[in-house]
Protein backbone atom coordinates (compact mmCIF):
# COMPACT_ATOMS: atom_id res chain seq x y z
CA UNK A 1 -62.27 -12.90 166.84
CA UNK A 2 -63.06 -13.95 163.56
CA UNK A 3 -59.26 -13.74 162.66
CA UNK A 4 -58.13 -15.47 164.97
CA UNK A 5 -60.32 -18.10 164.47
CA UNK A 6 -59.24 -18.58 161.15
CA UNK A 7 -55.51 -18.63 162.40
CA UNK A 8 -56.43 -20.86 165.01
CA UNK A 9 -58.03 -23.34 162.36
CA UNK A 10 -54.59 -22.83 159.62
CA UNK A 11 -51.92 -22.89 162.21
CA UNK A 12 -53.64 -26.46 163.65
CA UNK A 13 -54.98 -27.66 160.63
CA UNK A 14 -52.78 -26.30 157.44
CA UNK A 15 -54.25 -26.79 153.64
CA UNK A 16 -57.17 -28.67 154.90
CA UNK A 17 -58.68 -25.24 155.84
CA UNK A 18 -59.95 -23.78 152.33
CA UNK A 19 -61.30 -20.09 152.09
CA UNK A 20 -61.58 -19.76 148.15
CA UNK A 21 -64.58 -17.79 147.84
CA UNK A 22 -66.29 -20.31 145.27
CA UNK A 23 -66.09 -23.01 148.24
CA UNK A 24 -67.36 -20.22 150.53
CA UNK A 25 -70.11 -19.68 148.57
CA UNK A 26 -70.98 -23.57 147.31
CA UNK A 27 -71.21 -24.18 151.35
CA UNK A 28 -73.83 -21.47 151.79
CA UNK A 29 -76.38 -23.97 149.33
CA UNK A 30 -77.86 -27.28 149.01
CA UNK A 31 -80.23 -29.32 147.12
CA UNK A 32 -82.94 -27.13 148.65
CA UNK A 33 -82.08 -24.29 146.60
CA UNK A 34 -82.07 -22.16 149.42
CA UNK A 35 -78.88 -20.19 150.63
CA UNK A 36 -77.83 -18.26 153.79
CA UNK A 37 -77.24 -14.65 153.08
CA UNK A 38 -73.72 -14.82 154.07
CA UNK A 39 -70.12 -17.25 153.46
CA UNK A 40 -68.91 -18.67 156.30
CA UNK A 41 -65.65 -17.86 157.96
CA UNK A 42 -63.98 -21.00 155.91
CA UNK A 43 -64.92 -24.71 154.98
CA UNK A 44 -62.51 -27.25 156.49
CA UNK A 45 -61.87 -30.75 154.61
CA UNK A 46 -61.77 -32.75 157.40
CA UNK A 47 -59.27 -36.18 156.68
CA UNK A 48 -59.25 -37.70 159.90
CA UNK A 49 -61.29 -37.96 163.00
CA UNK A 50 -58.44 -36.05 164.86
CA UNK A 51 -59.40 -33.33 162.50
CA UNK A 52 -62.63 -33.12 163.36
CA UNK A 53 -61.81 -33.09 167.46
CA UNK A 54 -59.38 -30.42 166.36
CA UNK A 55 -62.24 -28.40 164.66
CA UNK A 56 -64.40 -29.03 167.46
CA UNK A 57 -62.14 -28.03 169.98
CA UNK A 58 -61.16 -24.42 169.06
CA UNK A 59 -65.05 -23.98 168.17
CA UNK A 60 -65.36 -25.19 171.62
CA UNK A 61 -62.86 -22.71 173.04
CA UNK A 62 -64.09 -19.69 171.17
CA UNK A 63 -67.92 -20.06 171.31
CA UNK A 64 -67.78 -20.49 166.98
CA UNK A 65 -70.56 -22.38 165.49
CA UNK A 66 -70.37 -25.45 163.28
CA UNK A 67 -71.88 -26.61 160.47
CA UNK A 68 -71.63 -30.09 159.61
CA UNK A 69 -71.56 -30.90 155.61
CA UNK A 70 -71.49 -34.22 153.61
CA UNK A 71 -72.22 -34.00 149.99
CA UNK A 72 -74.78 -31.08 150.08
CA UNK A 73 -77.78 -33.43 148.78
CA UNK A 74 -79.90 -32.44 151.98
CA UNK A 75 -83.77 -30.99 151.26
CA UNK A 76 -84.17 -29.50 154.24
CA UNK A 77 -81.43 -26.82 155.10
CA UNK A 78 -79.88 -28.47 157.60
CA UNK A 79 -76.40 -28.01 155.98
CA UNK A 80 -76.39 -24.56 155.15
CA UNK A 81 -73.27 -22.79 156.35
CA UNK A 82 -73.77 -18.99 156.92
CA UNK A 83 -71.70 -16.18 158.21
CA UNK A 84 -69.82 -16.37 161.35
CA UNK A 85 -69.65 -20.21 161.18
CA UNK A 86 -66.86 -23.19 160.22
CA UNK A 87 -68.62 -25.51 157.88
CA UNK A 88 -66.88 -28.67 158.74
CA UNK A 89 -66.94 -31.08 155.99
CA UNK A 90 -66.58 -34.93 155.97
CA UNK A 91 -66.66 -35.96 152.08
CA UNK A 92 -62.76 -37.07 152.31
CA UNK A 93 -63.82 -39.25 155.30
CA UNK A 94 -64.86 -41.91 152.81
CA UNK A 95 -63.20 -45.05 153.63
CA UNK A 96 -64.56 -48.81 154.36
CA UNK A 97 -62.35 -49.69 157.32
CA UNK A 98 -64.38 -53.09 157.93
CA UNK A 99 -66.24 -55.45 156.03
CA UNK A 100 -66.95 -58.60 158.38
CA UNK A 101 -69.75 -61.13 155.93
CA UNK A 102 -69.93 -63.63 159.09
CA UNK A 103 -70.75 -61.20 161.25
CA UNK A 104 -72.78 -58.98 158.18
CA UNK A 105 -71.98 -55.56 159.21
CA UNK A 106 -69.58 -53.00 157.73
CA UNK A 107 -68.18 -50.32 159.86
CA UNK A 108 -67.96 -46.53 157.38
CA UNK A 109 -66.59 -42.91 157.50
CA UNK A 110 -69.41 -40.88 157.05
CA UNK A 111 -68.66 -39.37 153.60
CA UNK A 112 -68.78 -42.65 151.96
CA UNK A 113 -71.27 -42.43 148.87
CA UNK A 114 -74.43 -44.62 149.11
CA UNK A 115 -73.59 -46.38 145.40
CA UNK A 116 -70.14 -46.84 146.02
CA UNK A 117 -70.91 -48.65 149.18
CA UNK A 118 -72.66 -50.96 147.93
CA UNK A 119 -70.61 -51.54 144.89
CA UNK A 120 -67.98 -53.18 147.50
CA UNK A 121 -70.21 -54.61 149.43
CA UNK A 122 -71.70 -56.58 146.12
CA UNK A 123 -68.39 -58.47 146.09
CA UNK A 124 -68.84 -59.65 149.24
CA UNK A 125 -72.67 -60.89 148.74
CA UNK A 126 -73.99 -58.15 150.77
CA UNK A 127 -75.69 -54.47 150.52
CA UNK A 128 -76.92 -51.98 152.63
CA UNK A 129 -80.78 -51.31 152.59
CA UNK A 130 -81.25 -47.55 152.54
CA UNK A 131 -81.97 -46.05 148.99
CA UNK A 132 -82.26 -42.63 148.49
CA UNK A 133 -83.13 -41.43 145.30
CA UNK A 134 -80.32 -39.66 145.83
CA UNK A 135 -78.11 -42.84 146.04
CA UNK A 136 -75.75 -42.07 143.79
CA UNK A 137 -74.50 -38.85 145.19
CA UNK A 138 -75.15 -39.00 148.80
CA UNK A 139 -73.31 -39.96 151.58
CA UNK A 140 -73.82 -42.52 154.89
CA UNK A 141 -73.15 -39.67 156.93
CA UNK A 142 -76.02 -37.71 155.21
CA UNK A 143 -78.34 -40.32 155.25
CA UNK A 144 -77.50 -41.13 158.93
CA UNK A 145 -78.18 -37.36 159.87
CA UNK A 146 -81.50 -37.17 158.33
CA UNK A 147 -82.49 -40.54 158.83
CA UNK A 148 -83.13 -40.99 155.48
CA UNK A 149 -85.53 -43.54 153.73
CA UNK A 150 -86.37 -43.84 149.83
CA UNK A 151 -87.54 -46.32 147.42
CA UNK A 152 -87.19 -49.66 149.25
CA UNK A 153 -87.69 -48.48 152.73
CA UNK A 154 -91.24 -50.17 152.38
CA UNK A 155 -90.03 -53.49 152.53
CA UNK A 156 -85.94 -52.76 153.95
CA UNK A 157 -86.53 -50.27 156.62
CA UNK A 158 -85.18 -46.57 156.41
CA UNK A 159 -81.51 -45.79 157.94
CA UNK A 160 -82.20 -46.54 161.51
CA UNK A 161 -83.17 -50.15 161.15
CA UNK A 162 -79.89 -50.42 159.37
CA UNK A 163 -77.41 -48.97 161.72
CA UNK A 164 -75.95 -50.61 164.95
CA UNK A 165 -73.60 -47.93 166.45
CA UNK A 166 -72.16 -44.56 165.70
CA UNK A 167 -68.71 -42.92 166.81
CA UNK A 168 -69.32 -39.38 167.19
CA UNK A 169 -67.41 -36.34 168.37
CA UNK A 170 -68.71 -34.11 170.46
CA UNK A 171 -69.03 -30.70 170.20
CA UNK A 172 -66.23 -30.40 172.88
CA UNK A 173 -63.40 -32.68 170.63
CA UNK A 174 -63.96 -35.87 172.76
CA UNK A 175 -64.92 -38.88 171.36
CA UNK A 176 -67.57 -41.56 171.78
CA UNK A 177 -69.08 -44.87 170.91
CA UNK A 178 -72.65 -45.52 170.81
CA UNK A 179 -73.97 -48.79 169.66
CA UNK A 180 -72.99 -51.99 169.48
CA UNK A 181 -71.72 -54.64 166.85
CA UNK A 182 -74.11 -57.40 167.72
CA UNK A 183 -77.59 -58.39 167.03
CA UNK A 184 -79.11 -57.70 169.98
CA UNK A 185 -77.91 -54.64 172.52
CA UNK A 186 -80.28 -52.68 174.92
CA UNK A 187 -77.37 -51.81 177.48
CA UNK A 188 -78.48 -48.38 178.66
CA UNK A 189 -80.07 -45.26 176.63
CA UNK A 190 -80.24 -45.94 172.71
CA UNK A 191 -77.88 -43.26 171.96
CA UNK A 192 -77.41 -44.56 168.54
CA UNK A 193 -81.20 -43.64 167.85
CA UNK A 194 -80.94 -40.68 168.92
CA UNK A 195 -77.97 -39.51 166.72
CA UNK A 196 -79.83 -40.31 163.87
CA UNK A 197 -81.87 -37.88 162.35
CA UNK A 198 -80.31 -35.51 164.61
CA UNK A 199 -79.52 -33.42 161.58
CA UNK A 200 -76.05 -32.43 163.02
CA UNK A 201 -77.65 -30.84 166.24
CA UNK A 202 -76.24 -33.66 168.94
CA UNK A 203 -72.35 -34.36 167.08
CA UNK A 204 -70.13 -35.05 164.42
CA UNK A 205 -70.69 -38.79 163.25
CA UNK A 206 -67.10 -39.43 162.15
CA UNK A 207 -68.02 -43.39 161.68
CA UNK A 208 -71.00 -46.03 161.46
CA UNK A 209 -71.40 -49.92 162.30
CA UNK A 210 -74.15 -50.33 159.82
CA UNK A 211 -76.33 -53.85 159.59
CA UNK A 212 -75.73 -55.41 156.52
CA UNK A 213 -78.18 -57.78 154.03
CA UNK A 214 -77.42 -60.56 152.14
CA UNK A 215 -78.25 -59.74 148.52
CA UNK A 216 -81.45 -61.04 147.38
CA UNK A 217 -81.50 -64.13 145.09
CA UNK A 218 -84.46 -64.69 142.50
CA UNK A 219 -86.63 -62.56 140.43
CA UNK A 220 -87.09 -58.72 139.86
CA UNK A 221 -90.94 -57.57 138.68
CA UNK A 222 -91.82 -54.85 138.24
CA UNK A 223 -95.80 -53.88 138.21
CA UNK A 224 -96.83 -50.50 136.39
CA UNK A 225 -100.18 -49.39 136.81
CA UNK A 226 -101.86 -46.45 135.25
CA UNK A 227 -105.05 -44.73 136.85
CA UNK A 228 -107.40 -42.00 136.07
CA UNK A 229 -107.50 -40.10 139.34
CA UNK A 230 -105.15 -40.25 142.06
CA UNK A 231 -107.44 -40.84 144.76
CA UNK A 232 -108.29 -43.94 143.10
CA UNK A 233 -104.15 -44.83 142.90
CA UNK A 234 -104.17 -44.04 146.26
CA UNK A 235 -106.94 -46.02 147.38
CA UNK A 236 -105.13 -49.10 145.66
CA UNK A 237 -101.65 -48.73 147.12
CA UNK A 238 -103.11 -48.56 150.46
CA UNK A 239 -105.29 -52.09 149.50
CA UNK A 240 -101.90 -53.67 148.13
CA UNK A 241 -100.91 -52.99 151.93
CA UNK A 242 -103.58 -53.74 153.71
CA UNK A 243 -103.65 -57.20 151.76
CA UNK A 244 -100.33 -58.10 153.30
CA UNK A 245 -98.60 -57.84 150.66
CA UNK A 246 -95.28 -56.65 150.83
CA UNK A 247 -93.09 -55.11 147.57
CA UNK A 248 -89.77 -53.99 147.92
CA UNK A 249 -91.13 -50.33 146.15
CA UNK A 250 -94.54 -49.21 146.00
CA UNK A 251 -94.55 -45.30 144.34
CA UNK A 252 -97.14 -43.20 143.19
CA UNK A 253 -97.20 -40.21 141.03
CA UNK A 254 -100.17 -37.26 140.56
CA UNK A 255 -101.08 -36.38 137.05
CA UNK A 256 -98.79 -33.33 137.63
CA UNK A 257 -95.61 -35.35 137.83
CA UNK A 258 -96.16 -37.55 135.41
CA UNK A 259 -97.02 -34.81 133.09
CA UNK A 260 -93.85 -33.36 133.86
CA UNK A 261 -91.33 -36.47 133.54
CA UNK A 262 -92.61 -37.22 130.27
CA UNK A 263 -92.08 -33.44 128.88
CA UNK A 264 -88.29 -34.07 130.22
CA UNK A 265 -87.94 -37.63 128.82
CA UNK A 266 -89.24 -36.10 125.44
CA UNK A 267 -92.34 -39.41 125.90
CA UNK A 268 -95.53 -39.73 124.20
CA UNK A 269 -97.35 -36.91 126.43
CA UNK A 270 -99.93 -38.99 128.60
CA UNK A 271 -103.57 -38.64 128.83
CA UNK A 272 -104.89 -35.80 131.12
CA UNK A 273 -105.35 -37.11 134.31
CA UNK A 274 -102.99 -40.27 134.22
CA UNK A 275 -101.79 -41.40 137.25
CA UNK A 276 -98.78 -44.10 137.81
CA UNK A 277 -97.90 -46.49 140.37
CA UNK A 278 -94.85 -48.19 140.29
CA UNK A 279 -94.11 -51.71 142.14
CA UNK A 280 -91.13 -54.08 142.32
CA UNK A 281 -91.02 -57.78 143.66
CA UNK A 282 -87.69 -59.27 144.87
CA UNK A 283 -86.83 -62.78 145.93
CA UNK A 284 -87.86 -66.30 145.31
CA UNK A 285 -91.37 -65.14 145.38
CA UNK A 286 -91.47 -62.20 143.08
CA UNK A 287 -93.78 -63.57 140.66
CA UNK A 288 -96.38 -64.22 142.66
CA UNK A 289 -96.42 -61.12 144.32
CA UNK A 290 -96.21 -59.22 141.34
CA UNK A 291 -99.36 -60.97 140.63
CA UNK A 292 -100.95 -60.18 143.57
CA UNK A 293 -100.42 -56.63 143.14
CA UNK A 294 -101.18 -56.21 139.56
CA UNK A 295 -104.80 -58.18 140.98
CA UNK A 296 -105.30 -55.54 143.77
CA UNK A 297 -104.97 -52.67 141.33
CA UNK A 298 -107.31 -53.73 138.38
CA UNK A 299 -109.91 -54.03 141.38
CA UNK A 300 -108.99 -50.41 142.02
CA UNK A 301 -109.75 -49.67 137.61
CA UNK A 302 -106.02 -49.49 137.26
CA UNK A 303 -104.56 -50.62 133.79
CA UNK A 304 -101.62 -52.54 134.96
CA UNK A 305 -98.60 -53.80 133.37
CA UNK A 306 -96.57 -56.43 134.69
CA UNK A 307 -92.72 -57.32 133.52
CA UNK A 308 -89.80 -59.61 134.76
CA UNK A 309 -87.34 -58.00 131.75
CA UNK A 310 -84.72 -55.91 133.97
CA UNK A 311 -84.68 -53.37 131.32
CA UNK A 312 -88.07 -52.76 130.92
CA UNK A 313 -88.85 -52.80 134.29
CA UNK A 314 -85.66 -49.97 134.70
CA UNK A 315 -87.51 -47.78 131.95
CA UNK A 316 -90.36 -48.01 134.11
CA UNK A 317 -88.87 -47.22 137.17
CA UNK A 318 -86.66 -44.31 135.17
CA UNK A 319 -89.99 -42.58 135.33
CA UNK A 320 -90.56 -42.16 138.82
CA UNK A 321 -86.37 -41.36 139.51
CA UNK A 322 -86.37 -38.83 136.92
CA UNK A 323 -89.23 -36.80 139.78
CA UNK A 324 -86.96 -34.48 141.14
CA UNK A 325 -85.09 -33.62 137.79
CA UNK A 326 -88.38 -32.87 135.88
CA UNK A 327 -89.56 -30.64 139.00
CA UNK A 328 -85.77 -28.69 138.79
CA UNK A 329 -86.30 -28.09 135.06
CA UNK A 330 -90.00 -25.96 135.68
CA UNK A 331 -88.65 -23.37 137.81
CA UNK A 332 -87.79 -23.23 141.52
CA UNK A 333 -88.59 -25.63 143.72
CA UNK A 334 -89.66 -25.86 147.38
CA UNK A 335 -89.43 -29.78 148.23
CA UNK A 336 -91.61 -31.04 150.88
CA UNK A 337 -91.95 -34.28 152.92
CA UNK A 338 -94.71 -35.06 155.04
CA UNK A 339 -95.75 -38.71 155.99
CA UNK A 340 -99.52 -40.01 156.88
CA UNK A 341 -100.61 -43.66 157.87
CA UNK A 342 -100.77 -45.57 154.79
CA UNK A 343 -104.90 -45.96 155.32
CA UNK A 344 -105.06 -42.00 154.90
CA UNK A 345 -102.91 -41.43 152.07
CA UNK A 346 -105.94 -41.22 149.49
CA UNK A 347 -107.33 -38.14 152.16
CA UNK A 348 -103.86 -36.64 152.27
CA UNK A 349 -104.29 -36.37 148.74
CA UNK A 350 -107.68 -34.76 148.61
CA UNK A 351 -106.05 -32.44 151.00
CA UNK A 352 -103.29 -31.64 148.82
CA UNK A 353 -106.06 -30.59 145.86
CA UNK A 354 -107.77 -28.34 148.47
CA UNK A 355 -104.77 -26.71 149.08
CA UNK A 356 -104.43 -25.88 145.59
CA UNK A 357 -107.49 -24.28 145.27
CA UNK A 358 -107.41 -22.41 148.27
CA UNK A 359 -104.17 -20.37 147.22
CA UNK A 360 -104.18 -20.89 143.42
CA UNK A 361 -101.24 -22.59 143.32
CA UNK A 362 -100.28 -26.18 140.80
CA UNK A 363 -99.00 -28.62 143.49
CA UNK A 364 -97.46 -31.79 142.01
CA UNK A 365 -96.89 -35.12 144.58
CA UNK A 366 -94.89 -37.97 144.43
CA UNK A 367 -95.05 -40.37 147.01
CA UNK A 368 -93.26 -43.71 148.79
CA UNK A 369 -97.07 -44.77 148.84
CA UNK A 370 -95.83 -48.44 150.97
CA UNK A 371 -95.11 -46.21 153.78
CA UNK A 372 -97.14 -43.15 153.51
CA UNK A 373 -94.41 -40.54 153.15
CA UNK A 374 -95.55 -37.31 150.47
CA UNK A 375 -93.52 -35.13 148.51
CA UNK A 376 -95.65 -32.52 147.57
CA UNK A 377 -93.42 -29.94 145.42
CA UNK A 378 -94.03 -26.03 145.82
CA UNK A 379 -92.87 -24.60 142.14
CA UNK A 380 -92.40 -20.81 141.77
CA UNK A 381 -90.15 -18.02 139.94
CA UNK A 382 -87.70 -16.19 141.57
CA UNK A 383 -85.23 -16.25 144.34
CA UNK A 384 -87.34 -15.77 146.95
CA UNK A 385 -90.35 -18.29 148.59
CA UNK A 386 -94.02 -16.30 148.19
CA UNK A 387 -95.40 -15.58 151.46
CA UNK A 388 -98.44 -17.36 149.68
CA UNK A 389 -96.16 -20.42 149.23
CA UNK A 390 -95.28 -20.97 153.11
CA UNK A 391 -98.92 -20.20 154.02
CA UNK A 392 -100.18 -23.28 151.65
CA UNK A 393 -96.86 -25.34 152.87
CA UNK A 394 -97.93 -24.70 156.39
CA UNK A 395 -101.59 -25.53 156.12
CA UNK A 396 -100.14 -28.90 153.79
CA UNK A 397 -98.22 -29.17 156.91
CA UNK A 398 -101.13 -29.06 159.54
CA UNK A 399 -103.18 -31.07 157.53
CA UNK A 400 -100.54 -34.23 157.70
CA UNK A 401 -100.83 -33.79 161.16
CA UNK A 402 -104.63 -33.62 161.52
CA UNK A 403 -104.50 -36.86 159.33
CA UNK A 404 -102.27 -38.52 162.24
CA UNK A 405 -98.99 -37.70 160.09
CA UNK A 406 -95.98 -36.00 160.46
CA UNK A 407 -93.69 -33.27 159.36
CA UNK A 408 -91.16 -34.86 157.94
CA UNK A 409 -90.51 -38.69 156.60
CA UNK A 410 -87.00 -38.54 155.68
CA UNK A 411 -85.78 -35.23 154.70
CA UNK A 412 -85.43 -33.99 158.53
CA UNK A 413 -86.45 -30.60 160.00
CA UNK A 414 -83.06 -28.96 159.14
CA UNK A 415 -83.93 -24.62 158.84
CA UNK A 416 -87.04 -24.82 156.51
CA UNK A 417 -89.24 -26.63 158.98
CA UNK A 418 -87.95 -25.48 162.20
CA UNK A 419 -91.24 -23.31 162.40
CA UNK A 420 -93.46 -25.74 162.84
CA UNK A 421 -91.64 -28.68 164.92
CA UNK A 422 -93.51 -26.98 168.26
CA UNK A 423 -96.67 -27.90 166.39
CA UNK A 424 -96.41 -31.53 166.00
CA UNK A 425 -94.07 -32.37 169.25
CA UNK A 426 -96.17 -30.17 172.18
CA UNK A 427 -94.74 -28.07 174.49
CA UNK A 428 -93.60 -30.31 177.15
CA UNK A 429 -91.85 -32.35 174.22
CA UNK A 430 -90.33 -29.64 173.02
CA UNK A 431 -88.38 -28.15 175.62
CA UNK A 432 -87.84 -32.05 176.57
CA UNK A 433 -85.78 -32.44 172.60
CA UNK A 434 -83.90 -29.06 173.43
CA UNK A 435 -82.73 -29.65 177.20
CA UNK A 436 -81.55 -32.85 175.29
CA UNK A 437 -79.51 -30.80 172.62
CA UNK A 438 -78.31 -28.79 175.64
CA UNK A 439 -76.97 -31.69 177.14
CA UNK A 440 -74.83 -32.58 173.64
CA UNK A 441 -74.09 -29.21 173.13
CA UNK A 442 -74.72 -26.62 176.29
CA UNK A 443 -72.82 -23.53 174.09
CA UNK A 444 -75.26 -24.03 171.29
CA UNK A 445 -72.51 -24.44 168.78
CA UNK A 446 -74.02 -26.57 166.33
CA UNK A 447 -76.16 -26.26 163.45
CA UNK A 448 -76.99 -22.64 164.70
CA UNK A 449 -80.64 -22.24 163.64
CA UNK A 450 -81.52 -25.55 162.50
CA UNK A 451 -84.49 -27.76 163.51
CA UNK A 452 -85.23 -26.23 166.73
CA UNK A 453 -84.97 -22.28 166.03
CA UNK A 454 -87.97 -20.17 167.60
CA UNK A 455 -89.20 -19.36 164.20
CA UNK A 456 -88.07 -19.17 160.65
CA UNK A 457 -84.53 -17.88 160.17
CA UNK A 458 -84.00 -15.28 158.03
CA UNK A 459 -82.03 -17.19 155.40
CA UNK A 460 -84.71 -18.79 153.59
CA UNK A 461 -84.00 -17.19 150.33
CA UNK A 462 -83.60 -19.36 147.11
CA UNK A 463 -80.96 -19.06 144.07
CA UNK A 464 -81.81 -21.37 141.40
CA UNK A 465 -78.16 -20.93 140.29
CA UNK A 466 -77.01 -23.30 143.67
CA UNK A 467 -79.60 -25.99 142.37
């Protein structure tokens, strides 16, 4: 059978089916670090949305699962191709087919990358909200599956405020609209919603109608603030909220990131202990709210900073983007993403340190503080995740929740979290969200094992040489 899959997939589908081994094998990996033990059967470089009903069609007719890929960015697993499966991938569906400024939406492929999309939108006077830190290698299509967030999701809203309609394939070739192109649309289920975030579990989103923003006129500030503990920093970012006060980024880093960045910048090393949150302001009131924050944060015993030079305020912001590299560079990493009301995020913290003390283990956190969402870091050597790590990430886990949190902010459930989604949904929820997926997809076909498998999948291995 797995021949003649193949066949079927060359014979319909010609050089856009590639089974080099290194493509094989980069398919098996993504920004996770973790790997499926096995290639799949081949990857196929989907160019058209015929492709992808072709794909879906003989997976359809011989029970083969699918995994859906955009530009391998995700944290959670989610696009991990193993054996026995097509990895269908939608990077060369990249084009803007629409650009309508009077109406201020776009309509995408799903492989377009986040930069590049707004690099033509810029000429027209517009940009779409959603920022990943990631922005500059990730795709629509990737963000739309995850339901991604990132820095300015605080003030902008995360993908799904930013999305009117999808066109998806289904797992049986045939394909569908959700959505709408104006303003307002409540006609029936909200489909659309539910596609995103479904992590590839639902369909293949071949195309978006995303809501566009004018681009803000006026002032940039930036506000750096520098704190002795972070339960102090956290304390403070949850005040600048509470006050009403709204930046377009509010981050915070723990003494263990910043340590980190600066040994990767080559900085000045910083004082044990020191803590950094990072604002911007945007628009015709920038200054003042800059202000207001830098005010709110000296309450807190914060030394604070505050600069309208674009290139000093992009050095200080360099800090808090250059996270994730600076976590890559001290060994192997296990990325988490857990979100808390904003009110708690000083607790979630002191629950973080407990955790570290409980099972010995050096846990540093960045966090989108102006929304709540935590990215506590797991660092370890070797290939495989500790036993000792996935205890601590599951108690880190259970603690979010106890704190009226969740498992996941942005990065999705994908494979790595599928343990624990029973946990936080409830039973009756639970089978709800997969009679749901049986609906979409009643052969199970695809994203075998990802976001609602019984338990952990075997393939939760790590190889730092996929990072």
């Amino acid at each position: 059978m797995t021949a003649d899959v193949v066949l079927l997939l060359q014979d319909a589908l010609g050089a856009a089916v590639d089974l080099r081994p290194t493509s094989l094998d980069a398919a098996r990996a993504d920004r996770s670090g973790h790997r499926a033990p096995a290639a799949p059967l081949a990857v196929v470089h989907a160019r058209s949305v015929a492709d992808v009903q072709t794909v879906m069609r003989i997976a359809t007719r011989t029970g083969t699962p699918v995994v859906i890929r955009g530009a391998g960015t995700g944290l959670a697993g989610a696009g991990l191709a193993g054996a026995g499966t097509i990895c269908l991938s939608l990077t060369q569906l990249n084009r803007i087919r629409e650009i309508r400024p009077e109406d201020q939406l776009a309509v995408v492929e799903p492989g377009i990358i986040n930069a590049d999309l707004n690099a033509a939108l810029a000429e027209h006077g517009l940009w779409w909200a959603p920022d990943p830190a990631s922005r500059d290698i990730s795709t629509v299509g990737g963000n739309i599956a995850t339901g991604a967030g990132g820095l300015l999701c605080a003030k902008y809203g995360v993908v799904r405020d930013a999305v009117l309609g999808v066109d998806v394939v289904l797992a049986d070739g045939e394909l569908v609209r959700f959505g709408h192109r104006t303003v307002k649309g409540v006609t029936g289920y909200d489909l659309t919603a539910l596609m995103i975030g479904s992590e590839g579990t639902l369909g293949v989103v071949v195309g978006a109608t995303l809501k566009l923003r004018p681009l803000v006129a006026g002032a940039v500030c930036t506000v750096s603030a520098v704190f002795t503990d972070v339960r102090s920093a956290a304390a403070a970012t949850a005040a600048v909220s509470a006050a009403g006060i709204q930046p377009a980024i509010l981050e915070l880093m723990d003494a263990h990131s910043v340590r980190a960045v600066h040994e990767l910048l080559a900085l000045v090393p910083p004082p044990a202990g020191t803590v950094h949150v990072t604002a911007q302001t945007d628009g015709a009131s920038a200054p003042s709210e800059a202000d207001a924050i830098a005010g709110v944060l000296r309450r807190h015993g914060a030394v604070v900073e505050v600069t309208a030079d674009p290139s000093r305020g992009a050095e200080l912001l360099r800090i808090r983007r250059s996270m994730h590299p600076a976590m890559a560079a001290r060994g192997t990493t296990l990325i988490e993403d857990v979100s808390v009301p904003r009110s708690r995020l000083a607790d979630m913290f002191d629950e973080i340190a407990r955790i570290e003390r409980d099972y010995d283990l050096l846990i540093p956190v960045v966090a989108h503080a102006g929304d709540g969402n935590l990215h506590p870091n797991f660092i370890f050597d070797g290939p495989e995740v500790p036993a000792r790590v996935w205890d601590a990430a599951g108690e880190l886990f259970r603690s979010a929740l106890r704190l009226g949190g969740t498992l996941t902010g942005e990065h999705g459930v994908g494979i790595l979290k599928a343990r624990w989604l029973r946990e936080e949904l409830g039973d009756r929820q639970w089978r709800l969200q997969r009679e749901i997926k049986r609906v979409f997809d009643p052969l199970g076909i695809l994203a075998p094992g990802a976001v609602f498998a019984d338990a952990r999948p075997e393939h939760t291995s790590t190889d730092e040489g996929e990072r």
